[in-house]
C-alpha atoms as a PDB file:
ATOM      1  CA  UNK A   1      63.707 172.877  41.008  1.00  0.00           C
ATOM      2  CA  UNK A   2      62.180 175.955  42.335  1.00  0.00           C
ATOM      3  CA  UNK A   3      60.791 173.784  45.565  1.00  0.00           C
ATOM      4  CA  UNK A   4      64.245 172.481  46.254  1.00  0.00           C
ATOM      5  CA  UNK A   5      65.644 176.125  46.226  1.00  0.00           C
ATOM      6  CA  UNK A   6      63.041 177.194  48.186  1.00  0.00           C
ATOM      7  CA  UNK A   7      64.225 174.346  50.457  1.00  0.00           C
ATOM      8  CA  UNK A   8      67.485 175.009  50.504  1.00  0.00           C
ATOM      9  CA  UNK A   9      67.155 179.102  50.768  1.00  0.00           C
ATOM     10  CA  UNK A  10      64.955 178.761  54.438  1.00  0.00           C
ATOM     11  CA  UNK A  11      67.675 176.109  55.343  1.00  0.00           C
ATOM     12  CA  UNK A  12      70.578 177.049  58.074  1.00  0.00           C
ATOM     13  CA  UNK A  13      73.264 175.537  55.890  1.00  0.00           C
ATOM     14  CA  UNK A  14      73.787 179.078  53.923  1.00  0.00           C
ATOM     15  CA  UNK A  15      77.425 179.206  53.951  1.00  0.00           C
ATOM     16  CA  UNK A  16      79.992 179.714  50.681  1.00  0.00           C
ATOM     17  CA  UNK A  17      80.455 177.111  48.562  1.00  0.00           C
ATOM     18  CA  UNK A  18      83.504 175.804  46.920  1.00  0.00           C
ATOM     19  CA  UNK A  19      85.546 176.223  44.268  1.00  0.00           C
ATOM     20  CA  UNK A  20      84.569 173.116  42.690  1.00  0.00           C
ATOM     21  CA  UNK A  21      81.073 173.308  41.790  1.00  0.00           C
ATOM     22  CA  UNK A  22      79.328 169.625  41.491  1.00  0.00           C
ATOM     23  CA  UNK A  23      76.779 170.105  38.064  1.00  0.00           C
ATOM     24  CA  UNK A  24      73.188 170.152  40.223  1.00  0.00           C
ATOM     25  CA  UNK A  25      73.998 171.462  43.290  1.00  0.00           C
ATOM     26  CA  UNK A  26      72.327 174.364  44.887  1.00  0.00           C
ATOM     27  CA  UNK A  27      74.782 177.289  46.437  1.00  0.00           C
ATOM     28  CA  UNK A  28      74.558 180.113  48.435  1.00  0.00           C
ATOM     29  CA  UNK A  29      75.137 183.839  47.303  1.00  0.00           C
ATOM     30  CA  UNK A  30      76.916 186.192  49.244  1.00  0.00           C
ATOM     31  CA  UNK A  31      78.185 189.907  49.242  1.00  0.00           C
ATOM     32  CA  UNK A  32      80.538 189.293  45.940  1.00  0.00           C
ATOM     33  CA  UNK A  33      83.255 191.701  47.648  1.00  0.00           C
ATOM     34  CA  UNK A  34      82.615 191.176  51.195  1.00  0.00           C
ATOM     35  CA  UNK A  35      81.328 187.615  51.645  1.00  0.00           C
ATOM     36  CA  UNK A  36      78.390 189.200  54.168  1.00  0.00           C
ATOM     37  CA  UNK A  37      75.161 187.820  53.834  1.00  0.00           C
ATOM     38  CA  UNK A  38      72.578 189.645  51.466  1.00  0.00           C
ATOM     39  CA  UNK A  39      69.790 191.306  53.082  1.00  0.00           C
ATOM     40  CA  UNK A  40      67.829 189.748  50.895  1.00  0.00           C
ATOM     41  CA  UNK A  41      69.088 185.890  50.428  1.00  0.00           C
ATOM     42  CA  UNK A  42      69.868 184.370  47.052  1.00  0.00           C
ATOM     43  CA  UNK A  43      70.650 180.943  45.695  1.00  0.00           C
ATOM     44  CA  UNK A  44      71.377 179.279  42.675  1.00  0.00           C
ATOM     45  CA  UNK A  45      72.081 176.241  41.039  1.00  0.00           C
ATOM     46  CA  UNK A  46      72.603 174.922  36.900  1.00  0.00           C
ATOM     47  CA  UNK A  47      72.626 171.626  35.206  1.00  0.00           C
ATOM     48  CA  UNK A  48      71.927 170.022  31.797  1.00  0.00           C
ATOM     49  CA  UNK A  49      69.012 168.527  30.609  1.00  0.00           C
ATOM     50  CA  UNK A  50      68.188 167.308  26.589  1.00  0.00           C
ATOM     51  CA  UNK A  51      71.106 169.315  25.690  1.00  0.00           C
ATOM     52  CA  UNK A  52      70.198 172.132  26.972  1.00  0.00           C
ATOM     53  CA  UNK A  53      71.793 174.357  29.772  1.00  0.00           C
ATOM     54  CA  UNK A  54      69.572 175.805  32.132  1.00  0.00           C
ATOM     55  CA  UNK A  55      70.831 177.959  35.303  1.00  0.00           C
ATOM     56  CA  UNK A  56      68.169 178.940  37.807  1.00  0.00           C
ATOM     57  CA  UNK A  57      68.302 181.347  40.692  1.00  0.00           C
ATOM     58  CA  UNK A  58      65.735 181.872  43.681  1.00  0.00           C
ATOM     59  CA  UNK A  59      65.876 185.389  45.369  1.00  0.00           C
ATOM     60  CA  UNK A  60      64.227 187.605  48.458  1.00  0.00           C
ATOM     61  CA  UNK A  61      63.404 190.756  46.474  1.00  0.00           C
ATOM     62  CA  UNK A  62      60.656 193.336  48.325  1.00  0.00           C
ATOM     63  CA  UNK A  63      60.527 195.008  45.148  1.00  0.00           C
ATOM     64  CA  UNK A  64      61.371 193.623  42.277  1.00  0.00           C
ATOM     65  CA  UNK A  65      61.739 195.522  39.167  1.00  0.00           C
ATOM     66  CA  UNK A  66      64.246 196.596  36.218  1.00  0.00           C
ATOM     67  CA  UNK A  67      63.426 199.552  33.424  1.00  0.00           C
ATOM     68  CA  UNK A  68      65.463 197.817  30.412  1.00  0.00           C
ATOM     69  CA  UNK A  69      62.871 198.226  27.580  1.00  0.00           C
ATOM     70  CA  UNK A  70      64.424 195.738  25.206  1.00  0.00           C
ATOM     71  CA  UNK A  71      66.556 192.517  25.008  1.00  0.00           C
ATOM     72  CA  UNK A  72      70.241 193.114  25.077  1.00  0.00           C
ATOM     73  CA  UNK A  73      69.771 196.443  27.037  1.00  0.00           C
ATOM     74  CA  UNK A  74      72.205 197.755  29.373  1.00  0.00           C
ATOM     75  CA  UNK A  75      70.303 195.387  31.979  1.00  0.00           C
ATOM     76  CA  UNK A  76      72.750 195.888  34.896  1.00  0.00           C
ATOM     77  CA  UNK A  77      72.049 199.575  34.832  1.00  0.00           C
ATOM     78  CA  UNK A  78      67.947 199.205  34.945  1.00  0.00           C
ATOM     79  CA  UNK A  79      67.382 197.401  38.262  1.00  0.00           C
ATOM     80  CA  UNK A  80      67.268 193.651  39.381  1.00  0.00           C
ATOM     81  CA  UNK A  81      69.295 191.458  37.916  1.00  0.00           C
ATOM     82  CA  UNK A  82      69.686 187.643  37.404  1.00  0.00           C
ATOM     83  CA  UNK A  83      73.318 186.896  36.016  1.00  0.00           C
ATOM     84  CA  UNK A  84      75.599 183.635  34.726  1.00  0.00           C
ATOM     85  CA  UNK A  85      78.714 183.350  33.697  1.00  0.00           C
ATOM     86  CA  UNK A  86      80.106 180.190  31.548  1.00  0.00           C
ATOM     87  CA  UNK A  87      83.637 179.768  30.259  1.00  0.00           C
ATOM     88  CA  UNK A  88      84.495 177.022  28.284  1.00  0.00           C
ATOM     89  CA  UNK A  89      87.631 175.005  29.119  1.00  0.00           C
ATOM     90  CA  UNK A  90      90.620 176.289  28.215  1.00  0.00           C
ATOM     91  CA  UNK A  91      89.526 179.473  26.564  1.00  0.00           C
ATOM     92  CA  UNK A  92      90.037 182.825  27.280  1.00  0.00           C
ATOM     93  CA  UNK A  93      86.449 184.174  26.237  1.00  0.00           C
ATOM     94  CA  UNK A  94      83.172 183.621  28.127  1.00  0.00           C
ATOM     95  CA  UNK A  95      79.779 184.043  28.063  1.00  0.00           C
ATOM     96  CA  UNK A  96      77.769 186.190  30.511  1.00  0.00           C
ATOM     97  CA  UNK A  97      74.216 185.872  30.505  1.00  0.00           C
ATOM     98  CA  UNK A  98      71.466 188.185  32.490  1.00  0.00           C
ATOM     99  CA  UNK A  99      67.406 187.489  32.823  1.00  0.00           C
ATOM    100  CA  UNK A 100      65.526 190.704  33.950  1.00  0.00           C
ATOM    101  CA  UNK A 101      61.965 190.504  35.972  1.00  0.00           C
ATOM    102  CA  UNK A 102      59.965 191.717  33.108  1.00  0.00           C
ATOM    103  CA  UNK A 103      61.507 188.925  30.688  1.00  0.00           C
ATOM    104  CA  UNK A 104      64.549 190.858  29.016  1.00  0.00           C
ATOM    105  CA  UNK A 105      67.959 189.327  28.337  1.00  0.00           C
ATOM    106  CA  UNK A 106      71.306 190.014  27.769  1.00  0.00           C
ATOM    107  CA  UNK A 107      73.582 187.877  25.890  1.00  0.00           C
ATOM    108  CA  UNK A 108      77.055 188.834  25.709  1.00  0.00           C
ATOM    109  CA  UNK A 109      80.354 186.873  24.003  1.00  0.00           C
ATOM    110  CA  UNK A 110      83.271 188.535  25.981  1.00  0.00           C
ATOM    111  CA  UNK A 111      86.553 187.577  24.510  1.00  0.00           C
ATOM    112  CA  UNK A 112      88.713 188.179  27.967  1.00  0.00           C
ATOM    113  CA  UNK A 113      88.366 189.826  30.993  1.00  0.00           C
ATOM    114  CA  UNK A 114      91.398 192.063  30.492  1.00  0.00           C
ATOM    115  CA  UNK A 115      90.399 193.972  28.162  1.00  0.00           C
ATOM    116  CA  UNK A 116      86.026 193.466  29.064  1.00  0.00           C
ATOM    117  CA  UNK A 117      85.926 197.579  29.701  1.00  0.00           C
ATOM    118  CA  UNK A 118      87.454 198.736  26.516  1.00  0.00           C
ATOM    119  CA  UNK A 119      84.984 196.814  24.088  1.00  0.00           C
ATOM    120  CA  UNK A 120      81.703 198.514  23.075  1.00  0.00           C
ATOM    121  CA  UNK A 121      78.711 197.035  24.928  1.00  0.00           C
ATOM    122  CA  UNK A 122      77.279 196.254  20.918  1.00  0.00           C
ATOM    123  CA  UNK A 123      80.492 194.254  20.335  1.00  0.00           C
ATOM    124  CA  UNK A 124      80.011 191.823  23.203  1.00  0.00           C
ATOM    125  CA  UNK A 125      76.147 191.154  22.238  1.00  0.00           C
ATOM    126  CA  UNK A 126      75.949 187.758  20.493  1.00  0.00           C
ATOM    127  CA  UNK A 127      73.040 185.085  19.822  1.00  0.00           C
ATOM    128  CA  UNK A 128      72.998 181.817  21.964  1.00  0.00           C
ATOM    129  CA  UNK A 129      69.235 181.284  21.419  1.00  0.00           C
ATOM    130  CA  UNK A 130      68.413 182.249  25.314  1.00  0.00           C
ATOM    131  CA  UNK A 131      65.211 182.131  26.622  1.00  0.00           C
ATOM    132  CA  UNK A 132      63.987 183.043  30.321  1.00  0.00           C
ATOM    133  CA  UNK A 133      61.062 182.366  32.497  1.00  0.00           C
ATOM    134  CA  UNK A 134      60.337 184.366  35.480  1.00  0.00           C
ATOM    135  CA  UNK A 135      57.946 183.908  38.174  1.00  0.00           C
ATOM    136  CA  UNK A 136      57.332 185.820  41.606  1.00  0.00           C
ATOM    137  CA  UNK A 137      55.300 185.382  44.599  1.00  0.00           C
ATOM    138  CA  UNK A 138      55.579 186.241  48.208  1.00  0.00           C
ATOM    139  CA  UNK A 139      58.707 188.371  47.745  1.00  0.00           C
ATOM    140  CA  UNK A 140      60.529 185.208  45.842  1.00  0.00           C
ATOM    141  CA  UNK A 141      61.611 186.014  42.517  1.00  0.00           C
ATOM    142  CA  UNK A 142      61.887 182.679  40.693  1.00  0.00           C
ATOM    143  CA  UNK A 143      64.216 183.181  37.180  1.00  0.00           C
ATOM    144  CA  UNK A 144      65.448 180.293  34.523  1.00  0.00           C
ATOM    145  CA  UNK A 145      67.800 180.978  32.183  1.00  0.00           C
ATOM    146  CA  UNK A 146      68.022 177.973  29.449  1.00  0.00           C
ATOM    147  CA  UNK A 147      70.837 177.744  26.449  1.00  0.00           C
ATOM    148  CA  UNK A 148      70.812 175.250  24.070  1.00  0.00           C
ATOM    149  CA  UNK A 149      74.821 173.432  24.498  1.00  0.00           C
ATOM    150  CA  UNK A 150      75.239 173.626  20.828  1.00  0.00           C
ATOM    151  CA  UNK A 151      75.388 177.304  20.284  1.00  0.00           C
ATOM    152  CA  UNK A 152      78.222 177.460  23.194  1.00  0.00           C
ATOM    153  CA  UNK A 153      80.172 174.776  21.102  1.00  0.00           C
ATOM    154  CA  UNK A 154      80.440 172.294  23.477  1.00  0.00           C
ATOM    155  CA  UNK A 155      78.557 168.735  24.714  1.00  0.00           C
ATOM    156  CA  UNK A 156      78.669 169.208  28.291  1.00  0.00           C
ATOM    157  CA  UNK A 157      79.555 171.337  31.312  1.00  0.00           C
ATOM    158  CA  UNK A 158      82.808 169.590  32.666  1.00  0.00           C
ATOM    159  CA  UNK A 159      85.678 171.527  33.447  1.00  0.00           C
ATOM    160  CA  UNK A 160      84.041 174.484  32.277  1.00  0.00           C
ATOM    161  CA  UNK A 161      83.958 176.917  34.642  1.00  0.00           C
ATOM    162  CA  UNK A 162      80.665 179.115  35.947  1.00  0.00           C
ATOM    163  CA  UNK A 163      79.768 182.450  38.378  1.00  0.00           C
ATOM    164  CA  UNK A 164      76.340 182.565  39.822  1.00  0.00           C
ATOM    165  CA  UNK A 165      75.410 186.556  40.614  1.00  0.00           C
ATOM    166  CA  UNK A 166      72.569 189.005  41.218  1.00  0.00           C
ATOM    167  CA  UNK A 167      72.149 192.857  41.383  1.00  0.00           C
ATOM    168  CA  UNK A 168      69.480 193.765  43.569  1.00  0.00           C
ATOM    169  CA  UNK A 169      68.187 197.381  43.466  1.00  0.00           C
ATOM    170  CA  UNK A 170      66.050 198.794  46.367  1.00  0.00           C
ATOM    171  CA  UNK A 171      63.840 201.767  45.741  1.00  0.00           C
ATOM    172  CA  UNK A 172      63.262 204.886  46.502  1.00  0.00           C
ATOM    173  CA  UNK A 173      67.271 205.593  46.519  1.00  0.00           C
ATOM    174  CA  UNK A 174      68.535 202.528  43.848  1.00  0.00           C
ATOM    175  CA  UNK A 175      71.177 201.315  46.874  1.00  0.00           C
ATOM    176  CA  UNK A 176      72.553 198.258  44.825  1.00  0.00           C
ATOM    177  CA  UNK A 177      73.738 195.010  46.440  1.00  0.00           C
ATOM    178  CA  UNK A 178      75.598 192.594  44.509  1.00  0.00           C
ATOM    179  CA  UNK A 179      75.713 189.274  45.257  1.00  0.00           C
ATOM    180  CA  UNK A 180      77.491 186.023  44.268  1.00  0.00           C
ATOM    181  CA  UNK A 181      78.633 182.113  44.280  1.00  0.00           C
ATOM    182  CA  UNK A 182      82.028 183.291  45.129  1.00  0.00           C
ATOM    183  CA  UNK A 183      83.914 186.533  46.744  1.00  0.00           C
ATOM    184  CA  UNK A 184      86.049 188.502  44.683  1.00  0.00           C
ATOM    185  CA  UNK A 185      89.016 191.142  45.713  1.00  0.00           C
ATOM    186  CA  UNK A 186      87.381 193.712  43.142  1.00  0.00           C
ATOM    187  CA  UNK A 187      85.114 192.967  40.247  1.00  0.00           C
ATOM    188  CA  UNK A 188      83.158 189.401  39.035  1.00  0.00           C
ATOM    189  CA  UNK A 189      85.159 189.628  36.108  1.00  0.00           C
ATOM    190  CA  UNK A 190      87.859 187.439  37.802  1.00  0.00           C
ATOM    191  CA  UNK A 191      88.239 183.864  35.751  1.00  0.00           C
ATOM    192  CA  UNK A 192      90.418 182.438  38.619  1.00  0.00           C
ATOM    193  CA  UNK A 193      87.650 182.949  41.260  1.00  0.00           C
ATOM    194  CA  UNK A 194      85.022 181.417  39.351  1.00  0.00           C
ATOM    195  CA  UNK A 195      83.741 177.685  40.115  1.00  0.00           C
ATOM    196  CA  UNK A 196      85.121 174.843  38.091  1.00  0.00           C
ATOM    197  CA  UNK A 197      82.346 172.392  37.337  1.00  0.00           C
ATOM    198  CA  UNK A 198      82.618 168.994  38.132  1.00  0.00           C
ATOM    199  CA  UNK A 199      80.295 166.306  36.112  1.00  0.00           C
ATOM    200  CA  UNK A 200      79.757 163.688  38.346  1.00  0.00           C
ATOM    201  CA  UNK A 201      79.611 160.299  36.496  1.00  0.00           C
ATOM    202  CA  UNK A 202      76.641 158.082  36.965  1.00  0.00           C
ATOM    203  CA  UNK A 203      77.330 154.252  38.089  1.00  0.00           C
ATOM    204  CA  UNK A 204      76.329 151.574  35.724  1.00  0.00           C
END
């Protein structure tokens, strides 16, 4: 997957991708307020494989690095930033999931995004069983997340709806960019700006 990113990222197709996001593809990310391109490029894509979800992401990053010292740290705060969002159709709650450079995680269980800034950052951590793998050469940070479906309580992806995002930190003065899969008037934590996945159904 990483070589098709890489593909994909040098490409000239990097434009925003739709609403409806087809299970495999590879999209863009973008200035999540704006829509401007990052200065440093991002994309990302997610798909299912022996029941297991895994959502990837392939960024430019000069200088990569985050200070979290522990899983479920306040990740977001600590530097660089690999993010996914999954919400279940139908539901209210979602899951938001983050992969640091130096292999720290942050699983949280968020049970609406009304009401996301008046719940203790300890009340939103939860246990999906995440696990991460990083790599990074020649500027290109390379970051898996990977979720087993059965401890998000469902069997499959479709009509579930998903966010791809990053926060990319740039030292000496910590200017923050924030990128993502889709453009948002204010904040990420927008349900009805988020992708809708589509399973495609394979022919017989």
């Amino acid at each position: 997957m990483r070589n098709k990113l890489l593909t994909f990222l040098e490409s000239s197709g990097y434009k925003l991708a739709d609403k409806n996001y087809i299970l495999g593809e590879i999209v863009p990310l973008f200035e999540f307020r704006s829509g401007d391109i990052p200065q440093e490029k991002g994309v990302a894509a997610c798909w299912c494989e022996d029941d297991m979800l895994h959502a990837c992401g392939l960024f430019y990053d000069s200088e990569l690095f985050n200070n979290s010292t522990c899983d479920n740290d306040k990740t977001w705060e600590k530097g660089d930033v690999f993010e996914f969002i999954l919400q279940k159709d139908g539901n209210e709650d979602y899951y938001e999931f983050h992969a640091t450079p130096n292999g720290k995680k942050l699983e949280y269980h968020i049970q609406n995004s009304r009401t996301i800034r008046e719940i203790p950052h300890e009340k939103k951590v939860c246990n999906c069983f995440l696990t991460i793998k990083n790599s990074y050469e020649n500027n290109l940070w390379y970051s898996e997340l990977i979720i087993p479906l059965v401890s998000l309580g469902i069997s499959n992806l479709n009509n579930c709806k998903c966010l791809f995002a990053r926060q990319n930190y740039k030292l000496p003065n910590i200017k923050l960019e924030v990128s993502s899969s889709r453009i948002f008037p204010t904040t990420i934590h927008a349900p009805e700006f988020w992708h809708n996945i589509v399973v495609k159904k394979e022919r017989n």
